[in-house]
Protein backbone atom coordinates (compact mmCIF):
# COMPACT_ATOMS: atom_id res chain seq x y z
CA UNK A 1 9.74 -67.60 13.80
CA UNK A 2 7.37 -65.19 15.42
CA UNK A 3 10.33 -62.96 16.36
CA UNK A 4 11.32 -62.56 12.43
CA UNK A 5 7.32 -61.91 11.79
CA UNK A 6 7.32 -59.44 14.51
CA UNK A 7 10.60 -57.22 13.23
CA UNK A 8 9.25 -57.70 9.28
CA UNK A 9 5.62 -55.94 10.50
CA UNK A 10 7.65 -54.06 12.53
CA UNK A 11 9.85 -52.69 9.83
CA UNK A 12 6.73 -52.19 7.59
CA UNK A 13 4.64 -50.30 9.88
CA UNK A 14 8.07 -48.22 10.51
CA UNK A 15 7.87 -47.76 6.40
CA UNK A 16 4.48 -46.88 6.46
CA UNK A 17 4.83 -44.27 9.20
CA UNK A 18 7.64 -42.88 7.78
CA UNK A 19 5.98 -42.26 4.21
CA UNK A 20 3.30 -40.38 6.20
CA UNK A 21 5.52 -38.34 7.86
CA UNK A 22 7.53 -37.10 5.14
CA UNK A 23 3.89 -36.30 3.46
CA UNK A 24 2.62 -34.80 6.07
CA UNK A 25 5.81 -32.55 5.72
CA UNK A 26 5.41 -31.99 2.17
CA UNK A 27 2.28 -30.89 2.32
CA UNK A 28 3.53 -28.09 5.50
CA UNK A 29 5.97 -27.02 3.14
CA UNK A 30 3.69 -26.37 0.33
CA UNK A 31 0.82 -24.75 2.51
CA UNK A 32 3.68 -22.25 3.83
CA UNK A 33 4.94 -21.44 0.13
CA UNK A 34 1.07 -20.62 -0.95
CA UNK A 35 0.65 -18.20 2.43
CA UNK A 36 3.59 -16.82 1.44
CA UNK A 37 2.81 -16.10 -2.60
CA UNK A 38 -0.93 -15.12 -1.34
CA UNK A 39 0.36 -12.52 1.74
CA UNK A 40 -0.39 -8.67 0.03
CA UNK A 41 0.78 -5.10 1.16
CA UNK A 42 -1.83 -3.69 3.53
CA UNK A 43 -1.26 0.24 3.75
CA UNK A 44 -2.93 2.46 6.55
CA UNK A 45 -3.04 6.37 5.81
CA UNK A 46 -3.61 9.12 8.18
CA UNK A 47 -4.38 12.41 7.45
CA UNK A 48 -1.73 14.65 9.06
CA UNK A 49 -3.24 18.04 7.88
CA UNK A 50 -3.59 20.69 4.88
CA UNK A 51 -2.25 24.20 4.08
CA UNK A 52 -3.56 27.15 1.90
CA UNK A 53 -0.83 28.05 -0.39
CA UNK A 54 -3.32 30.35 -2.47
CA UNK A 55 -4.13 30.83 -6.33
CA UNK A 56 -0.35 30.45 -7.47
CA UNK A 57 2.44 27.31 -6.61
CA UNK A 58 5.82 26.62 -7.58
CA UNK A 59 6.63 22.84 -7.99
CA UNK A 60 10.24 22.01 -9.24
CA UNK A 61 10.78 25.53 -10.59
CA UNK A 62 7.70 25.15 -12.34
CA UNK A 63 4.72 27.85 -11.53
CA UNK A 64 1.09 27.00 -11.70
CA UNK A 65 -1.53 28.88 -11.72
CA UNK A 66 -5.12 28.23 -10.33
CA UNK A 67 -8.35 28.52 -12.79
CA UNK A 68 -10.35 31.68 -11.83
CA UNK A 69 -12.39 30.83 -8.71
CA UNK A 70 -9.95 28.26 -7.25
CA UNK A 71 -6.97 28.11 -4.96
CA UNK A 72 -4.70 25.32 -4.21
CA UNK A 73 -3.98 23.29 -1.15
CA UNK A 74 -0.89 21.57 0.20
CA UNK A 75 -2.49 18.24 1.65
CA UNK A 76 -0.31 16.14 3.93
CA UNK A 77 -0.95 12.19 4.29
CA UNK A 78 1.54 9.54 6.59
CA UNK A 79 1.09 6.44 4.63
CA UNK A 80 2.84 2.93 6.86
CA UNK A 81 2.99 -0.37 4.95
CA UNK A 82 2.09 -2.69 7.79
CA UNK A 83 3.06 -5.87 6.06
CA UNK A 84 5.93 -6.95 4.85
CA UNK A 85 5.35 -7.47 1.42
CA UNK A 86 6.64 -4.40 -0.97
CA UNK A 87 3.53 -1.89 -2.09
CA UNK A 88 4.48 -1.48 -5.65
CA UNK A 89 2.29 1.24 -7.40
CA UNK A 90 2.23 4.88 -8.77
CA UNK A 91 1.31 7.82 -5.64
CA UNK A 92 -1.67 9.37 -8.00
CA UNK A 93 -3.61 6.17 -7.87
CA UNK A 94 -2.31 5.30 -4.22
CA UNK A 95 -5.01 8.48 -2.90
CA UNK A 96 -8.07 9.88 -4.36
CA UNK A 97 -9.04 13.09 -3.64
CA UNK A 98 -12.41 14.46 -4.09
CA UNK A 99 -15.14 16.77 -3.22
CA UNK A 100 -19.01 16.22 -3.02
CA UNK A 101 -19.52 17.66 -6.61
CA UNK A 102 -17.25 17.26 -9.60
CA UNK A 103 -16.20 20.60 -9.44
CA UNK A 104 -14.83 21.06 -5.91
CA UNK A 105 -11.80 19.75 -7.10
CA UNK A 106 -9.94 20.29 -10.36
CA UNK A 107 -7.25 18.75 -10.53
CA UNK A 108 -4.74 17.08 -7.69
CA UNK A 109 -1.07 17.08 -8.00
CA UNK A 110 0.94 14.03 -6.98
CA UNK A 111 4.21 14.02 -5.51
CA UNK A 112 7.06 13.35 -7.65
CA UNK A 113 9.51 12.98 -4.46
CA UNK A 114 8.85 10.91 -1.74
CA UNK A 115 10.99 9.65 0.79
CA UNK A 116 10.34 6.31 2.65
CA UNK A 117 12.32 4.65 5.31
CA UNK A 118 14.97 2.71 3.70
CA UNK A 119 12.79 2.66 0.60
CA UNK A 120 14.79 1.13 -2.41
CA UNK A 121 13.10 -0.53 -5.70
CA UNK A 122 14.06 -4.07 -6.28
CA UNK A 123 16.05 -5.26 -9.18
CA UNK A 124 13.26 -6.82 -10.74
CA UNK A 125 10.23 -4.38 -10.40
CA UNK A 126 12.85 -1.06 -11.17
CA UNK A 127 10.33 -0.05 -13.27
CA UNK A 128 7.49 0.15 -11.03
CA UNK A 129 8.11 3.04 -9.06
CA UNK A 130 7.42 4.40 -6.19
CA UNK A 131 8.34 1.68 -3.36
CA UNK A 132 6.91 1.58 -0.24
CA UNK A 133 8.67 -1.53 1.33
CA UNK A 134 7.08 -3.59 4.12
CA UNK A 135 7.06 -2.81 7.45
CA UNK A 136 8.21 1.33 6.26
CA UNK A 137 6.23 4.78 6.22
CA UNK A 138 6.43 8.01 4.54
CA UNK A 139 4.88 11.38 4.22
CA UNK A 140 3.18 12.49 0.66
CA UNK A 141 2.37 15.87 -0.17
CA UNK A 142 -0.24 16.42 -2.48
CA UNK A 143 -1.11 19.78 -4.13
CA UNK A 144 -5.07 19.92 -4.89
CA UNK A 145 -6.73 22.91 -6.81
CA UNK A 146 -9.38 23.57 -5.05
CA UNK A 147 -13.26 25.55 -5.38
CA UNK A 148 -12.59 28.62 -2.94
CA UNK A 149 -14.91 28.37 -0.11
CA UNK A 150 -14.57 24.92 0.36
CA UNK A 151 -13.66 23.32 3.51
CA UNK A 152 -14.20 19.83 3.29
CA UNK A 153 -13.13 17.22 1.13
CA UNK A 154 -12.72 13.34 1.21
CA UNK A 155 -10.11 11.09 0.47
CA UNK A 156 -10.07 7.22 -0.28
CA UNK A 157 -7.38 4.82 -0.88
CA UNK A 158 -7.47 0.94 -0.83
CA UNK A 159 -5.49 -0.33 2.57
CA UNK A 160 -4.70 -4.15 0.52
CA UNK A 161 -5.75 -5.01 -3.63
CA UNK A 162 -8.58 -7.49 -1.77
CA UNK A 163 -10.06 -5.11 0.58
CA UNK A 164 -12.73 -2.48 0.41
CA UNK A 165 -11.95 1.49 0.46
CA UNK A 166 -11.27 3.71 3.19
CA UNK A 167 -12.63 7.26 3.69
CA UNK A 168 -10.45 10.17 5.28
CA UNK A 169 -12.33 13.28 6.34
CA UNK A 170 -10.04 16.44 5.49
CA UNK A 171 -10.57 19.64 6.46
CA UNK A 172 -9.29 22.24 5.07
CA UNK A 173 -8.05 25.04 6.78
């Protein structure tokens, strides 16, 4: 009799463990999906260097021509998506370009072209372009019309949507 008691608690406590166990698995699994939906695209941007190109530019064929007092600037950025999640977001709101007063900078041109390492939109977000895919970099271009006599000016970007700006120093030369 005490050998069929034994192999019934045994069996239970074999049940029991075995419940926990699966739970415990469960709950892995579900703590691994939510780091997974929660991960973001965290971007670092370097400032590679700028280039006078002088009161007139020709983008695509199509000439512009600096306000009186002005000049532009061909401003050169390395942007590296250091996660692997996909950076999905338009280049003029990706870097901010500014001077210390209002007027050091009127207006900033973003590139229409970029070209990423094996950069390719997915199905689903085609519409959202351009794509900076995880664990890829790419040179921008920006074109910035610029007060003459300047030689300074900042730019900020956001590395991740939950973190706090970063400043670049550029100098202009």
């Amino acid at each position: 009799m005490s050998r069929v008691i034994k192999i019934v608690i045994g069996v239970i406590l074999l049940g029991i463990s075995a419940f926990y166990f699966l739970g415990s698995c469960l709950i892995i699994k579900d703590a691994g999906e939510d780091a997974v939906y929660h991960l973001s695209y965290y971007l670092q941007v370097e400032y590679l260097g700028s280039e006078a190109l002088g009161e007139q530019i020709e983008l695509n064929g199509d000439k512009k021509q600096a306000e009186e007092g002005y000049e532009f600037y061909k401003l050169e950025f390395q942007v590296e998506n250091v996660s692997s999640r996909v950076f999905f977001s338009g280049l003029d709101y990706l870097i901010s370009i500014d001077g210390e007063h209002y007027e050091d900078v009127r207006r900033v041109i973003a590139p229409e072209n970029y070209n990423a390492a094996e950069a390719s939109p997915e199905v689903f977000y085609s519409t959202v372009d351009p794509v900076l895919p995880g664990k890829a970099q790419m040179k921008l271009e920006y074109y910035a019309e610029v007060k003459k006599g300047m030689s300074r000016l900042s730019a900020r970007y956001y590395p991740s949507w939950d973190e706090d700006e970063e400043l670049l120093d550029i100098i202009l030369k």
